[in-house]
Protein backbone atom coordinates (compact mmCIF):
# COMPACT_ATOMS: atom_id res chain seq x y z
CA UNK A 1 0.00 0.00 0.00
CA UNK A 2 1.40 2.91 -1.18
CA UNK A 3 1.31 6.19 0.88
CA UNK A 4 2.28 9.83 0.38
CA UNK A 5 4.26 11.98 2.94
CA UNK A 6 4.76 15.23 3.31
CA UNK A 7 7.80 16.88 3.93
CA UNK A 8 9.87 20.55 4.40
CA UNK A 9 12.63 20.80 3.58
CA UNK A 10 14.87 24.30 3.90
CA UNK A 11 17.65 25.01 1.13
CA UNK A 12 19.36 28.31 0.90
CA UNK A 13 22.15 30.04 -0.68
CA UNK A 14 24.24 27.85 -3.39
CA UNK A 15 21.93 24.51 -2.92
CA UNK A 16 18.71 26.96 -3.40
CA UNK A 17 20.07 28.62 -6.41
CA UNK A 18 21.71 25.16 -7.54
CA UNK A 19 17.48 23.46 -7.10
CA UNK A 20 16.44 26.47 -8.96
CA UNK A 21 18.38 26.48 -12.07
CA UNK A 22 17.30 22.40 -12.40
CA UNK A 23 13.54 23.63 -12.36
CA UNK A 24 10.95 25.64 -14.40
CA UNK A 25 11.42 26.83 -17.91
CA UNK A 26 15.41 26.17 -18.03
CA UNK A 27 15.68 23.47 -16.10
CA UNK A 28 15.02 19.40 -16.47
CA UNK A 29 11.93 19.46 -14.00
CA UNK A 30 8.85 21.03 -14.02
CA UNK A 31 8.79 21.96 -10.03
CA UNK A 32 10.84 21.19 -6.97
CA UNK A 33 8.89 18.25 -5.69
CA UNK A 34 9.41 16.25 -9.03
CA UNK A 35 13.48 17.21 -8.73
CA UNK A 36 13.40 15.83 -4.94
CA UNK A 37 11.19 12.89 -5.91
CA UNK A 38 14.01 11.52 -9.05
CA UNK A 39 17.13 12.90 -6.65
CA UNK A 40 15.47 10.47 -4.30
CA UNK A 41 14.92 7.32 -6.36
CA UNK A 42 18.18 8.02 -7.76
CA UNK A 43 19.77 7.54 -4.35
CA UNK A 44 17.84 4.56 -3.89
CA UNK A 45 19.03 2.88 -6.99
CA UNK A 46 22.76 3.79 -6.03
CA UNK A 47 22.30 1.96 -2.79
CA UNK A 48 20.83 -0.96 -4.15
CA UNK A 49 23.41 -1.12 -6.92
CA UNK A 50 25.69 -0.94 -3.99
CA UNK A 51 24.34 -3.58 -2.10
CA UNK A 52 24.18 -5.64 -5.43
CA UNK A 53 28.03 -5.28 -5.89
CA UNK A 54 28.64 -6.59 -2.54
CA UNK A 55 26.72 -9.45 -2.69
CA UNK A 56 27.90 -9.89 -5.84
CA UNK A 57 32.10 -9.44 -4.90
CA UNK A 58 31.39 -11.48 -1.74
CA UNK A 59 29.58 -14.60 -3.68
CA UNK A 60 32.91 -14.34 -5.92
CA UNK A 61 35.35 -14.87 -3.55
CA UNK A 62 32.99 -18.02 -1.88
CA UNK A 63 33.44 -19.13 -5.70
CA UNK A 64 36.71 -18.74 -5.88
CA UNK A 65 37.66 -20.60 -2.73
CA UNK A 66 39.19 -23.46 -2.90
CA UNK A 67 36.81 -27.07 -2.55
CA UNK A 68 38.37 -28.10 0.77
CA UNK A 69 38.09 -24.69 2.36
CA UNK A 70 34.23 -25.41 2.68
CA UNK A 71 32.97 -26.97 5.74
CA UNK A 72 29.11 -28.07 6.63
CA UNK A 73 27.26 -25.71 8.67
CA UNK A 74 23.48 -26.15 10.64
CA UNK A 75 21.38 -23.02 9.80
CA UNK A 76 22.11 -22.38 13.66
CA UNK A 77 25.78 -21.81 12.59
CA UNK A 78 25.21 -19.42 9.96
CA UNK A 79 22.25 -17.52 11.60
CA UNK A 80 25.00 -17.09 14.69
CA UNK A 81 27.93 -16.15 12.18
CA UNK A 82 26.26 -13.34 10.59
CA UNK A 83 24.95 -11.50 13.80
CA UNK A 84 28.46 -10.74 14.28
């Protein structure tokens, strides 16, 4: 379920001027909230791209490993490993 929040956000000087010239007439969006709303999914996308590559490096270097360096674990084990 999708919901809407509303939020305030104050910008002045440089930043202000900077959200200004990306908005209206010369810039790529129409208003402020449609800037904040892209600048935002944006940032998600880089995080989850980031979490991606990690994920990604870490299931490399299990790859990588050599056979005998694997050992059996219980769930238990591996539940309890990654809490640390």
């Amino acid at each position: 379920m999708s919901r809407t929040t509303t939020m305030t956000v104050r910008v002045g000087g440089a930043l202000s001027d900077f959200v200004a010239a990306n908005v209206g007439e010369d810039g790529s969006y129409e208003n402020v909230s449609e800037y904040i709303r892209d600048l935002i999914r944006r940032d998600k996308e880089r995080a989850e791209a980031e979490t991606f590559d990690r994920l990604k490096a870490e299931l490399n270097r299990a790859f990588a490993a050599p056979e005998d360096s694997y050992k059996p674990l219980t769930a238990a084990e591996v539940i309890a490993r990654n809490r640390t």
